[in-house]
PDB file of N, CA and C in Angstrom:
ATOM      1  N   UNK A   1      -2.818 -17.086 -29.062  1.00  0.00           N
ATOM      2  CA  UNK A   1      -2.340 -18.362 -29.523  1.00  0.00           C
ATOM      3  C   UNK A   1      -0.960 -18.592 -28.924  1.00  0.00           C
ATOM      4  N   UNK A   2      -0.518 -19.691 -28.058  1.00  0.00           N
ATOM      5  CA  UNK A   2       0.731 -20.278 -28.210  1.00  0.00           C
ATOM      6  C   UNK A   2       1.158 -21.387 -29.180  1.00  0.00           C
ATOM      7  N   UNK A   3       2.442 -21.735 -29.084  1.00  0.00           N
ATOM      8  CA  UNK A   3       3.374 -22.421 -29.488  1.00  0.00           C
ATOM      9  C   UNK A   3       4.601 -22.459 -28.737  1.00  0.00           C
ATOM     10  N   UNK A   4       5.285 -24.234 -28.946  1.00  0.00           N
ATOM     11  CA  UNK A   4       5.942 -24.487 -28.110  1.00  0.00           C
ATOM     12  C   UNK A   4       7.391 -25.120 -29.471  1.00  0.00           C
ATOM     13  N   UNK A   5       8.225 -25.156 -28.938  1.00  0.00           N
ATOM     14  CA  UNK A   5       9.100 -26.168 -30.315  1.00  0.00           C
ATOM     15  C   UNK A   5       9.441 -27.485 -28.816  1.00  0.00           C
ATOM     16  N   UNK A   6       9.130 -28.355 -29.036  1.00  0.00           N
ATOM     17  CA  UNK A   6       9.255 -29.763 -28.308  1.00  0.00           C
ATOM     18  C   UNK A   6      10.768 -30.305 -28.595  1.00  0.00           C
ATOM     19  N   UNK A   7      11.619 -30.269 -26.863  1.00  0.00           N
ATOM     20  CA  UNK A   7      12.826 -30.563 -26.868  1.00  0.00           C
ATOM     21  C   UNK A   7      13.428 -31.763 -27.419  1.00  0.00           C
ATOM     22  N   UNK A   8      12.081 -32.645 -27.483  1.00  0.00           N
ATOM     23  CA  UNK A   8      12.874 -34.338 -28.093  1.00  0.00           C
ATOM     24  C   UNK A   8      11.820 -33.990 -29.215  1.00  0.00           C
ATOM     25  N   UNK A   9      12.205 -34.671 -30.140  1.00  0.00           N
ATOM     26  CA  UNK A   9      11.741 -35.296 -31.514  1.00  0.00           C
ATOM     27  C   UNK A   9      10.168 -35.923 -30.974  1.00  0.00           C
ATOM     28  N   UNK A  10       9.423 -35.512 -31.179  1.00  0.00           N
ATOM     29  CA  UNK A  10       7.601 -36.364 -31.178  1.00  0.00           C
ATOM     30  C   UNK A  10       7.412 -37.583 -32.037  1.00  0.00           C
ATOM     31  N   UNK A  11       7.723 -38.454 -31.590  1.00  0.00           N
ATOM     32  CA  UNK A  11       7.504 -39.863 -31.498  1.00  0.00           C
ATOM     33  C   UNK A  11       5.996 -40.485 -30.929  1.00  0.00           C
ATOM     34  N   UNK A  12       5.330 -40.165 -30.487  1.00  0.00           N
ATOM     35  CA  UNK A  12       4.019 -40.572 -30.183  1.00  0.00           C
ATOM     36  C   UNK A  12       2.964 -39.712 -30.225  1.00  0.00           C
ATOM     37  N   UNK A  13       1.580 -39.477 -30.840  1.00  0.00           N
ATOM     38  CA  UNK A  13       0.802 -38.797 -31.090  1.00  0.00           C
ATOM     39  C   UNK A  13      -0.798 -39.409 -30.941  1.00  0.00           C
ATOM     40  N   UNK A  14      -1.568 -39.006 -30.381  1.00  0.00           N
ATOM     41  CA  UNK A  14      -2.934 -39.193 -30.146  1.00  0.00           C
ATOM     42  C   UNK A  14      -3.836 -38.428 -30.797  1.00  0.00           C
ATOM     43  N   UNK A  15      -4.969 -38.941 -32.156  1.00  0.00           N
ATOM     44  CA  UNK A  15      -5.805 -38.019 -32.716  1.00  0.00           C
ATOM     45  C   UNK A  15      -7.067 -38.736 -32.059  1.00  0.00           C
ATOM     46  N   UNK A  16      -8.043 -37.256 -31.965  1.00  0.00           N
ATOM     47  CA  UNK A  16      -8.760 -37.305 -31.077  1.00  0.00           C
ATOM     48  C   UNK A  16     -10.053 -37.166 -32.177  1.00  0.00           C
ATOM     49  N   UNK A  17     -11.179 -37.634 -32.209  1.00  0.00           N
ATOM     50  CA  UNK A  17     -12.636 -37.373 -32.715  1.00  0.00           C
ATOM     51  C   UNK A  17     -13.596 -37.442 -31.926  1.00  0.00           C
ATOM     52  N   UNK A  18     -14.232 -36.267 -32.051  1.00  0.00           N
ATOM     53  CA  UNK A  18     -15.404 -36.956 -31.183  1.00  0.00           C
ATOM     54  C   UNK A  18     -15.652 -36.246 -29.394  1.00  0.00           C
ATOM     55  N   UNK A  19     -15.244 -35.259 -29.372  1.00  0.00           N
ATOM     56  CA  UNK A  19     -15.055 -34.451 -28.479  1.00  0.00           C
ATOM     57  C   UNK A  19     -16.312 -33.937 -27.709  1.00  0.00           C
ATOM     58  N   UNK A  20     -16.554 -33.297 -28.970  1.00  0.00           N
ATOM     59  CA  UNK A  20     -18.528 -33.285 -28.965  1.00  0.00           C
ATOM     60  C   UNK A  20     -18.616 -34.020 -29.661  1.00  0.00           C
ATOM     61  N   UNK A  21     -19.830 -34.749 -29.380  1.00  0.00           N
ATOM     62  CA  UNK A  21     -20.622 -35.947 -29.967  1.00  0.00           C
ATOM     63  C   UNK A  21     -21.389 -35.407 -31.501  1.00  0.00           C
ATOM     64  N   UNK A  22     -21.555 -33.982 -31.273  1.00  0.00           N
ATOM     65  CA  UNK A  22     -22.290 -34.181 -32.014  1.00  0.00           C
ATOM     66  C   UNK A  22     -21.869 -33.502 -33.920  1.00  0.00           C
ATOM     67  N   UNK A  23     -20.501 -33.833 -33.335  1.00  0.00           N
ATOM     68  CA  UNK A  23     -19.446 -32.940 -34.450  1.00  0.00           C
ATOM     69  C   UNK A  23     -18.808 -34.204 -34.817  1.00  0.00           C
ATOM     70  N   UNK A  24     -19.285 -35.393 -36.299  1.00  0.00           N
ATOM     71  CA  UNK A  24     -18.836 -36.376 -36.752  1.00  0.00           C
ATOM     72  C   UNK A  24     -18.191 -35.763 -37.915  1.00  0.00           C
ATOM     73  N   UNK A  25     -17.427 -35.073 -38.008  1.00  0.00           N
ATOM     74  CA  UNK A  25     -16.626 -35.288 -38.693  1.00  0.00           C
ATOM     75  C   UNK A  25     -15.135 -35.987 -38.134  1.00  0.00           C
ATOM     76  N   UNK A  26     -14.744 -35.281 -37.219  1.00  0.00           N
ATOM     77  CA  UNK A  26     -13.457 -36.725 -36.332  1.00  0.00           C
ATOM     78  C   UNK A  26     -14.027 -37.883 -36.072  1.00  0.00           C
ATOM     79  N   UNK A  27     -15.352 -37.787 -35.667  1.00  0.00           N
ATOM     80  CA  UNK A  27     -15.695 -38.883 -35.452  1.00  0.00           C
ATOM     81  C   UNK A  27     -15.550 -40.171 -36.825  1.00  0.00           C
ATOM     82  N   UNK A  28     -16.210 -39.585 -37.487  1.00  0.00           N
ATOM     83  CA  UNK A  28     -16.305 -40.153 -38.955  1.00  0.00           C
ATOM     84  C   UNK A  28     -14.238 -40.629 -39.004  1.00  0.00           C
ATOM     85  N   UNK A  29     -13.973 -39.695 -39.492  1.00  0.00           N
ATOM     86  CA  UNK A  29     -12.366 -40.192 -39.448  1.00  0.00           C
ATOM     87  C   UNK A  29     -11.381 -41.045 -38.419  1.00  0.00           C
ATOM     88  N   UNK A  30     -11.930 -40.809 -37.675  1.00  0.00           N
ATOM     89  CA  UNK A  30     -11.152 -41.760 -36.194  1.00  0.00           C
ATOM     90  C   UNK A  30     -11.220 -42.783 -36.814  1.00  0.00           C
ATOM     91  N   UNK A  31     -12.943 -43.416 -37.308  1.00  0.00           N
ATOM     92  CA  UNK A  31     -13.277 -44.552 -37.136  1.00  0.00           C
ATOM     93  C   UNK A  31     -12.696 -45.207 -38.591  1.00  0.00           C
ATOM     94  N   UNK A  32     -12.536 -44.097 -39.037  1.00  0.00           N
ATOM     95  CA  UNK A  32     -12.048 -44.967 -40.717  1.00  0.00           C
ATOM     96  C   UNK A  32     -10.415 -45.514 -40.055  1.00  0.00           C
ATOM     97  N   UNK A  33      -9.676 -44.508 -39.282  1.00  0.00           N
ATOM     98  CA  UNK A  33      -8.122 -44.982 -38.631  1.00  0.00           C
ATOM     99  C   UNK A  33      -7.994 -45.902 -38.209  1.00  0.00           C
ATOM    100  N   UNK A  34      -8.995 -46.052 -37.166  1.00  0.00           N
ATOM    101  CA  UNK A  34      -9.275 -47.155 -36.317  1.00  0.00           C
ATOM    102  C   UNK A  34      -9.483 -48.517 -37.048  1.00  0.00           C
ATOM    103  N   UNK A  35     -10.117 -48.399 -38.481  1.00  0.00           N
ATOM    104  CA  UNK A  35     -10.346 -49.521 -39.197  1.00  0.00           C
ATOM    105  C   UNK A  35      -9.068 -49.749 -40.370  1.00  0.00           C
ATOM    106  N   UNK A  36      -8.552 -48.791 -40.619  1.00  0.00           N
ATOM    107  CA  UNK A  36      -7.742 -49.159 -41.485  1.00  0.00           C
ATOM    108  C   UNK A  36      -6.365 -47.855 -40.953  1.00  0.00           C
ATOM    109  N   UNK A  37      -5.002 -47.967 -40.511  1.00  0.00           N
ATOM    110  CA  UNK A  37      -4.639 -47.201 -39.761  1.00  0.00           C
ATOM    111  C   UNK A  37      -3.398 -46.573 -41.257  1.00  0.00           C
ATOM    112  N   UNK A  38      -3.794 -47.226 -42.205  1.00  0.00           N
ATOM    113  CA  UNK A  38      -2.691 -47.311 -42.936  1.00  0.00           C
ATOM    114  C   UNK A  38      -2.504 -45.709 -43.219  1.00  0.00           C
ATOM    115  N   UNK A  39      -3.254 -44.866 -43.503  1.00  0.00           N
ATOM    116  CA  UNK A  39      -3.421 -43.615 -43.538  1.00  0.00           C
ATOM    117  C   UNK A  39      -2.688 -42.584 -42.718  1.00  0.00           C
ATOM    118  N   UNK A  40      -3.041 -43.001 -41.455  1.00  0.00           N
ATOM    119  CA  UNK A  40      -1.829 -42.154 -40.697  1.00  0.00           C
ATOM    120  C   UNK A  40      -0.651 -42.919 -40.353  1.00  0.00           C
ATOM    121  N   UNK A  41      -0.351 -44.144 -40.483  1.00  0.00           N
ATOM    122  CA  UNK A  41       0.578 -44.682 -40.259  1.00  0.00           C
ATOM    123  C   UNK A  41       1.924 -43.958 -40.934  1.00  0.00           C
ATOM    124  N   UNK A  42       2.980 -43.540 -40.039  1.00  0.00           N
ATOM    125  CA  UNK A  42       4.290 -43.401 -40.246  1.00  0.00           C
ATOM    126  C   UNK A  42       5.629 -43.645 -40.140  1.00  0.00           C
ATOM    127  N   UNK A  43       6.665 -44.228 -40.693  1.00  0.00           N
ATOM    128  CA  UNK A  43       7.790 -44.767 -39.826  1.00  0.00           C
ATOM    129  C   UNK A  43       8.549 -43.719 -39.188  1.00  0.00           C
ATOM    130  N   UNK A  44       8.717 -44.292 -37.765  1.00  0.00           N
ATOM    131  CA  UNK A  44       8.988 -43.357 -36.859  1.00  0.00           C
ATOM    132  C   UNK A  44       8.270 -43.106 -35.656  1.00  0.00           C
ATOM    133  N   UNK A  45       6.726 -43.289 -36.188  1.00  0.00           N
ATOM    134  CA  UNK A  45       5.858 -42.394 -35.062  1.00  0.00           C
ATOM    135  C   UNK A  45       4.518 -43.530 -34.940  1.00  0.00           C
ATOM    136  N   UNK A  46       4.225 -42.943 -33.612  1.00  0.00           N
ATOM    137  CA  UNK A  46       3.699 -44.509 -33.395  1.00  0.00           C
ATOM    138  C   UNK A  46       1.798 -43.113 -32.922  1.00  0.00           C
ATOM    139  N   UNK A  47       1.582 -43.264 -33.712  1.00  0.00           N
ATOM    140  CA  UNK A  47      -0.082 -42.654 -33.999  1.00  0.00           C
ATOM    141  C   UNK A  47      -1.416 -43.935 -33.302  1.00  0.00           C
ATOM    142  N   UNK A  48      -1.875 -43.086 -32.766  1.00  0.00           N
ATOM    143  CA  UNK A  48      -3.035 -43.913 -32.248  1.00  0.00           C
ATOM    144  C   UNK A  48      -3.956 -42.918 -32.191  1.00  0.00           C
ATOM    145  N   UNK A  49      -5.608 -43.263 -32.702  1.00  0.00           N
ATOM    146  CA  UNK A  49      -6.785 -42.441 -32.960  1.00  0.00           C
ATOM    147  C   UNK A  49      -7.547 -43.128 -31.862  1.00  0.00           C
ATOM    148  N   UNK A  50      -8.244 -42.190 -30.896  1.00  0.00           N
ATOM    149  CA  UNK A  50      -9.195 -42.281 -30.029  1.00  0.00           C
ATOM    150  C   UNK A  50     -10.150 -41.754 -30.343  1.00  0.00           C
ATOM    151  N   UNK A  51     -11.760 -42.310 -29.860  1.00  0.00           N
ATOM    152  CA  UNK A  51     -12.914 -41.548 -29.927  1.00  0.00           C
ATOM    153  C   UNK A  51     -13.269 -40.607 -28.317  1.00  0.00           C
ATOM    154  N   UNK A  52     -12.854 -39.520 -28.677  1.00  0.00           N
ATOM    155  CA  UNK A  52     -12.756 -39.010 -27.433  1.00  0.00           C
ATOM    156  C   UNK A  52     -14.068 -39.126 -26.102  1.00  0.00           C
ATOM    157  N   UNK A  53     -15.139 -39.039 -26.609  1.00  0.00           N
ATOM    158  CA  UNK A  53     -16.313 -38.727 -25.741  1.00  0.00           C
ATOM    159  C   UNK A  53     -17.171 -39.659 -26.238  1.00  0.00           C
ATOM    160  N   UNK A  54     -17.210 -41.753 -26.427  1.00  0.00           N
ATOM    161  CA  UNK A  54     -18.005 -42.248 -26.984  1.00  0.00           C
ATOM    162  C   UNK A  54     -19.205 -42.067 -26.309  1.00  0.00           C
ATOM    163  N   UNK A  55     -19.724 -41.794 -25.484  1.00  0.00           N
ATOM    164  CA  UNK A  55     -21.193 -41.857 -24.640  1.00  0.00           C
ATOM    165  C   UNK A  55     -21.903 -40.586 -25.585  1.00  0.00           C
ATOM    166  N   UNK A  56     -20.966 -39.337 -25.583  1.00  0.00           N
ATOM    167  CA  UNK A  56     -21.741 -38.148 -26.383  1.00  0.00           C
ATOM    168  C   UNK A  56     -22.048 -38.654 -27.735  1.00  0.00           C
ATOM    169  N   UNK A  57     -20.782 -39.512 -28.495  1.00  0.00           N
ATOM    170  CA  UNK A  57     -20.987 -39.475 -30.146  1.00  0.00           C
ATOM    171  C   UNK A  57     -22.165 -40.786 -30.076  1.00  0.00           C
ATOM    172  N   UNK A  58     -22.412 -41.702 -29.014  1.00  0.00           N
ATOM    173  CA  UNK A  58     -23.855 -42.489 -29.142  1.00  0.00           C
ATOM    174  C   UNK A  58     -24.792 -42.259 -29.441  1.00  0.00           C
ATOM    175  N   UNK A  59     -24.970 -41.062 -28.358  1.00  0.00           N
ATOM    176  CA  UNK A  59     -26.403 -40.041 -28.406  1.00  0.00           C
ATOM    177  C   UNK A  59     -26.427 -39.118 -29.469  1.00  0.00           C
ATOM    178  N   UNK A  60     -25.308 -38.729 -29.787  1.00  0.00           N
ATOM    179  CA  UNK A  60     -25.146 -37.680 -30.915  1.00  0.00           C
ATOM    180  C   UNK A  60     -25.513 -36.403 -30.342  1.00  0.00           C
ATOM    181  N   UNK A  61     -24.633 -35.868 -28.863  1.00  0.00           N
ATOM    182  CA  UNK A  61     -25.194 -34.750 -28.586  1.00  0.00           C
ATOM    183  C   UNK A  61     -23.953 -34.316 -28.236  1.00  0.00           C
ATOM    184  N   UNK A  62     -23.632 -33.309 -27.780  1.00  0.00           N
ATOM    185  CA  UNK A  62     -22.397 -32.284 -27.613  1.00  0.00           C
ATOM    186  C   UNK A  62     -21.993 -33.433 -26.898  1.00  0.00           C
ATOM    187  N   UNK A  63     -22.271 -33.073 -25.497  1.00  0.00           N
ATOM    188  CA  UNK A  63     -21.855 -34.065 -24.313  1.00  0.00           C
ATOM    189  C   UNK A  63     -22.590 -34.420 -23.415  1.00  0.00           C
ATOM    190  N   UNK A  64     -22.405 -34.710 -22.334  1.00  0.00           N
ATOM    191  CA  UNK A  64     -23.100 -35.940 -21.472  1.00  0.00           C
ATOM    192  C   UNK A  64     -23.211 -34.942 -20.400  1.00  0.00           C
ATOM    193  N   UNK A  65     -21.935 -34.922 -19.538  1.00  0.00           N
ATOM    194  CA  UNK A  65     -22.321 -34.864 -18.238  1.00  0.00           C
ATOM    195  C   UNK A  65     -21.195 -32.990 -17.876  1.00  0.00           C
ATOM    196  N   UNK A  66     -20.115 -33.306 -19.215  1.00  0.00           N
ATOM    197  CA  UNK A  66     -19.075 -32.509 -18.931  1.00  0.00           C
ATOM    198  C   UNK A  66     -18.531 -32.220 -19.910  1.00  0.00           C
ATOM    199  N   UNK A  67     -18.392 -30.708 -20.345  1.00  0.00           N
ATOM    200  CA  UNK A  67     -17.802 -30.370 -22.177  1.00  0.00           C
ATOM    201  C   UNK A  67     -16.180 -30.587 -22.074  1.00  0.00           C
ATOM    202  N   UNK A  68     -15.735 -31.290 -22.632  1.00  0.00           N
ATOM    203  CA  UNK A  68     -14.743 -31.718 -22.901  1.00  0.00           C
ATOM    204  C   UNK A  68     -13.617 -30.618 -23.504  1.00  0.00           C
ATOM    205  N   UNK A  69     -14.538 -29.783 -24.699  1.00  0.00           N
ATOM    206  CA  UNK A  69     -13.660 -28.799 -24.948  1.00  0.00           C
ATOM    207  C   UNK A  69     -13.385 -27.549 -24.059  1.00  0.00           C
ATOM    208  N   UNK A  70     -14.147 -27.838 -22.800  1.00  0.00           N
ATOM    209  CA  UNK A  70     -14.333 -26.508 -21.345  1.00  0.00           C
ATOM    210  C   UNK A  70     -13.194 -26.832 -20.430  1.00  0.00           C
ATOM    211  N   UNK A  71     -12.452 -28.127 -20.196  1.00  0.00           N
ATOM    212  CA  UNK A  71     -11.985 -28.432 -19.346  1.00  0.00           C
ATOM    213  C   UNK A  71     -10.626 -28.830 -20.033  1.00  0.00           C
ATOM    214  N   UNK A  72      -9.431 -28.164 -19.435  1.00  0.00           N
ATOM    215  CA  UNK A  72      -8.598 -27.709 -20.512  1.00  0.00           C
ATOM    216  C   UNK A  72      -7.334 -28.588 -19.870  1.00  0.00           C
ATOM    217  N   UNK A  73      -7.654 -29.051 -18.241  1.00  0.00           N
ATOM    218  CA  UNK A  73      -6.104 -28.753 -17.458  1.00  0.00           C
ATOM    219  C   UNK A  73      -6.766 -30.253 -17.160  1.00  0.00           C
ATOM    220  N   UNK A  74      -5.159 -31.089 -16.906  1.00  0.00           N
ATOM    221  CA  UNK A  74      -5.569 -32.554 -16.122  1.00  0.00           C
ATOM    222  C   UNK A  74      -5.711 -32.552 -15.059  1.00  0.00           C
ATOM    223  N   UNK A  75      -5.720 -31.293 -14.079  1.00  0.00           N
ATOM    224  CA  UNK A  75      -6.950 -31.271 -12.907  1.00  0.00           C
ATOM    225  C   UNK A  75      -8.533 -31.379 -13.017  1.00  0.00           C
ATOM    226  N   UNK A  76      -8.880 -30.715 -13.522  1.00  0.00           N
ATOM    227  CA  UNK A  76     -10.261 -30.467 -14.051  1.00  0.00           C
ATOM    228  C   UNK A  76     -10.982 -31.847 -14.785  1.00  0.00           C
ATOM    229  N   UNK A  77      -9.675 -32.335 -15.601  1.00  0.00           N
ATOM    230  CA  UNK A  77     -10.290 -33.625 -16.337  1.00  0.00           C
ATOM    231  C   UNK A  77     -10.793 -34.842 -15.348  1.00  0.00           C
ATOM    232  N   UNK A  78      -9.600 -34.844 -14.325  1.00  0.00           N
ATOM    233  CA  UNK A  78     -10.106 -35.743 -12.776  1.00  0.00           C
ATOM    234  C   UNK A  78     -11.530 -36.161 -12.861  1.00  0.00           C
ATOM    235  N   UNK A  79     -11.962 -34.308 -12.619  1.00  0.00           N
ATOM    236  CA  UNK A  79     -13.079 -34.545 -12.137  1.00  0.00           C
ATOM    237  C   UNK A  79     -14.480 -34.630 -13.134  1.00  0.00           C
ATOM    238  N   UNK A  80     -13.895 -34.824 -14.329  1.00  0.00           N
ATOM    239  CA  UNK A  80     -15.282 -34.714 -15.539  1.00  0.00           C
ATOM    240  C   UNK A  80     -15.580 -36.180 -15.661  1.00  0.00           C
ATOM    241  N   UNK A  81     -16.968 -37.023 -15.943  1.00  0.00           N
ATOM    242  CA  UNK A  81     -16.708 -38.397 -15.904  1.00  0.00           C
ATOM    243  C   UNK A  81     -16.837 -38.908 -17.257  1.00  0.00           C
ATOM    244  N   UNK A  82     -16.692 -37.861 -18.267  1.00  0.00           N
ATOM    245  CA  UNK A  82     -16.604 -38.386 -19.411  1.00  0.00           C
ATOM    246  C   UNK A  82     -15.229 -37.923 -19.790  1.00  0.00           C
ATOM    247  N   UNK A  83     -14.877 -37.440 -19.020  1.00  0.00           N
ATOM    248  CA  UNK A  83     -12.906 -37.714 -19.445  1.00  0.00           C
ATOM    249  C   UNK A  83     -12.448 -38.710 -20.240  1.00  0.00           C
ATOM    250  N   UNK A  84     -11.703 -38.762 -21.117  1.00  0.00           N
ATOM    251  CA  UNK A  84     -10.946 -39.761 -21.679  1.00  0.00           C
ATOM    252  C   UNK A  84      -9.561 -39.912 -21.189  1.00  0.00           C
ATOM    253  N   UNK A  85      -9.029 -38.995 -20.293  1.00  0.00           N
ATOM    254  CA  UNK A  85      -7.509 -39.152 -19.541  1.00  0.00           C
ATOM    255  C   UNK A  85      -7.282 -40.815 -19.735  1.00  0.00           C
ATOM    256  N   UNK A  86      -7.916 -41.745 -18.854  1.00  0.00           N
ATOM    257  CA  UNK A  86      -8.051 -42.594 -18.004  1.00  0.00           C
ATOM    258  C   UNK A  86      -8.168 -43.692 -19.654  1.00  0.00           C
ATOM    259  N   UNK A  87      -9.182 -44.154 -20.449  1.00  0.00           N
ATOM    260  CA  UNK A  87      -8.856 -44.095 -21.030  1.00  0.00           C
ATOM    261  C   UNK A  87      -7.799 -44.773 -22.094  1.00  0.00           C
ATOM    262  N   UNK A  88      -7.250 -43.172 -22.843  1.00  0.00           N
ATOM    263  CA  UNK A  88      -6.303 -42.816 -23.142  1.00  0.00           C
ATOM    264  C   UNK A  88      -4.825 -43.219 -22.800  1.00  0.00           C
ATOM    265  N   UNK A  89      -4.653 -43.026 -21.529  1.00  0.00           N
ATOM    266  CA  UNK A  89      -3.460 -43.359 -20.831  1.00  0.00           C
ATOM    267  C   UNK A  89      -3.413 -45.165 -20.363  1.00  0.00           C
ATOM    268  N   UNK A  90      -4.814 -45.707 -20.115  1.00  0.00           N
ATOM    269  CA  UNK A  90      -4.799 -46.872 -20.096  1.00  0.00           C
ATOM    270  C   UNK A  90      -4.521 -47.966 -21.847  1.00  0.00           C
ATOM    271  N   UNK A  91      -4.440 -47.165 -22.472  1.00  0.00           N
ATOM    272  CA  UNK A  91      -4.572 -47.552 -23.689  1.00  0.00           C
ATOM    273  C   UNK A  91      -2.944 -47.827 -24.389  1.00  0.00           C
ATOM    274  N   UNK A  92      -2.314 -46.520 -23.544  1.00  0.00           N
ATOM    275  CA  UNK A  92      -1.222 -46.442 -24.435  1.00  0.00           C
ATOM    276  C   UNK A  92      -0.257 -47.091 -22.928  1.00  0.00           C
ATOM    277  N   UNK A  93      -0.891 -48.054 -22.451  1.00  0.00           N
ATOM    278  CA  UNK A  93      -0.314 -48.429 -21.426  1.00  0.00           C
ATOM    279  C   UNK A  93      -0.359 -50.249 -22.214  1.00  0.00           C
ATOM    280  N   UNK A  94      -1.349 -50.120 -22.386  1.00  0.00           N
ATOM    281  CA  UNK A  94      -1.528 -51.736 -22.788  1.00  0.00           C
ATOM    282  C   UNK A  94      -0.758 -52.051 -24.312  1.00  0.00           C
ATOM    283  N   UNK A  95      -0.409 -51.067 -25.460  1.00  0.00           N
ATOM    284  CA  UNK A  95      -0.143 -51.072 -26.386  1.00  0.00           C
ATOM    285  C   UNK A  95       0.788 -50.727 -26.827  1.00  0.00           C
ATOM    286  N   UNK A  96       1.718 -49.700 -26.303  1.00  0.00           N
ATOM    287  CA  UNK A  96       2.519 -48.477 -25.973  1.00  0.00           C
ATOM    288  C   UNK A  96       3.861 -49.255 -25.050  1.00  0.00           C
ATOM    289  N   UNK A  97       2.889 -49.909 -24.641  1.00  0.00           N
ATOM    290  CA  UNK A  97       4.574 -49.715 -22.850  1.00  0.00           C
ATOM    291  C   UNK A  97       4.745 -48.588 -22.278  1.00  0.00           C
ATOM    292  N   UNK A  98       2.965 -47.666 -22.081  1.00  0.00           N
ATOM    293  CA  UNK A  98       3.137 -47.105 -21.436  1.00  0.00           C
ATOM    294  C   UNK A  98       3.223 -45.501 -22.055  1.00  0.00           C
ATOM    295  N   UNK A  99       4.283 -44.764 -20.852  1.00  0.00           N
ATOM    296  CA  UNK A  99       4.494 -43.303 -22.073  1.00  0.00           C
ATOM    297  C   UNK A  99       3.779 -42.370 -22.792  1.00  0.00           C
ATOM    298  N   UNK A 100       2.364 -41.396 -21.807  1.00  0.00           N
ATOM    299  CA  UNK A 100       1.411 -41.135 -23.064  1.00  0.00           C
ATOM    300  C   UNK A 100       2.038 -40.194 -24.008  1.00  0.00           C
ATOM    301  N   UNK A 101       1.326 -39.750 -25.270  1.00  0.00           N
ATOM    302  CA  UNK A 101       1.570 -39.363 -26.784  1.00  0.00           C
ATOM    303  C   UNK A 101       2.403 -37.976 -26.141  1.00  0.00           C
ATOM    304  N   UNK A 102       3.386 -37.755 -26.738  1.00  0.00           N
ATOM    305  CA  UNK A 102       3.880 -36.275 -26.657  1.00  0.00           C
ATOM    306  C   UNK A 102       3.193 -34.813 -27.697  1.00  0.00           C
ATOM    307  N   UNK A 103       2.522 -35.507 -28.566  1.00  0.00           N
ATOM    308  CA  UNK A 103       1.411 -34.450 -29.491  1.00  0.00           C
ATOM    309  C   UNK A 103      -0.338 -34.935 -28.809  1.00  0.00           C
ATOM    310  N   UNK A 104      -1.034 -34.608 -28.909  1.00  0.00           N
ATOM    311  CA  UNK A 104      -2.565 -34.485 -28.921  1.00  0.00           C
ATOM    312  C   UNK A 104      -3.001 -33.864 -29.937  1.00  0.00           C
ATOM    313  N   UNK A 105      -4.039 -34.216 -31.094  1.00  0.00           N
ATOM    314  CA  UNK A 105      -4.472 -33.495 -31.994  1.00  0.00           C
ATOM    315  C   UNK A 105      -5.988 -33.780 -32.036  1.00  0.00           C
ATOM    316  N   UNK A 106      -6.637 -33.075 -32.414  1.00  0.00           N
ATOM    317  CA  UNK A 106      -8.363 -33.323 -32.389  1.00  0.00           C
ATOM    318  C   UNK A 106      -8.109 -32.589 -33.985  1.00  0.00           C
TER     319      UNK A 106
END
């Protein structure tokens, strides 16, 4: 196991559900965030819930094309096409100004 202590204060955070498709329990919760955010909402921190792998949680199967929890490094993610990098980073580009989350949590 590591751990890191983060030099600036974490101000932006991304929760993730849905990794494998076929594990709804994030899934289940994302979508309650997503509908009502009041829950994780905090002053200070600007939280945004993604469904990580929607094509897997459709089908309701692990994954599609590429395990999400196998591919660890944002090289590797490049090349998976159910990546959420892309995404993710387009998201907190349109909403954000940019800047992706300094935490990731699934």
């Amino acid at each position: 196991m590591t751990s890191c202590v983060a030099k600036e204060p974490i101000k932006k955070i991304a929760i993730f559900g849905g990794t494998h498709g076929n594990e709804l329990t994030g899934v289940f919760l994302v979508t309650h965030w997503l509908r009502n955010g009041t829950e994780v909402h905090r002053a200070g921190l600007d939280v945004k819930p993604f469904i990580t792998n929607p094509r897997a949680v459709e089908k309701c199967t692990r994954y599609i094309d590429c395990d999400l929890n196998r591919v660890f490094d944002l090289e590797n993610l490049r090349f998976c096409p159910d990546s959420p990098q892309p995404a993710i980073l387009a998201a907190w580009e349109a909403e954000a100004g940019g800047n992706p989350p300094s935490l990731a949590a699934e």
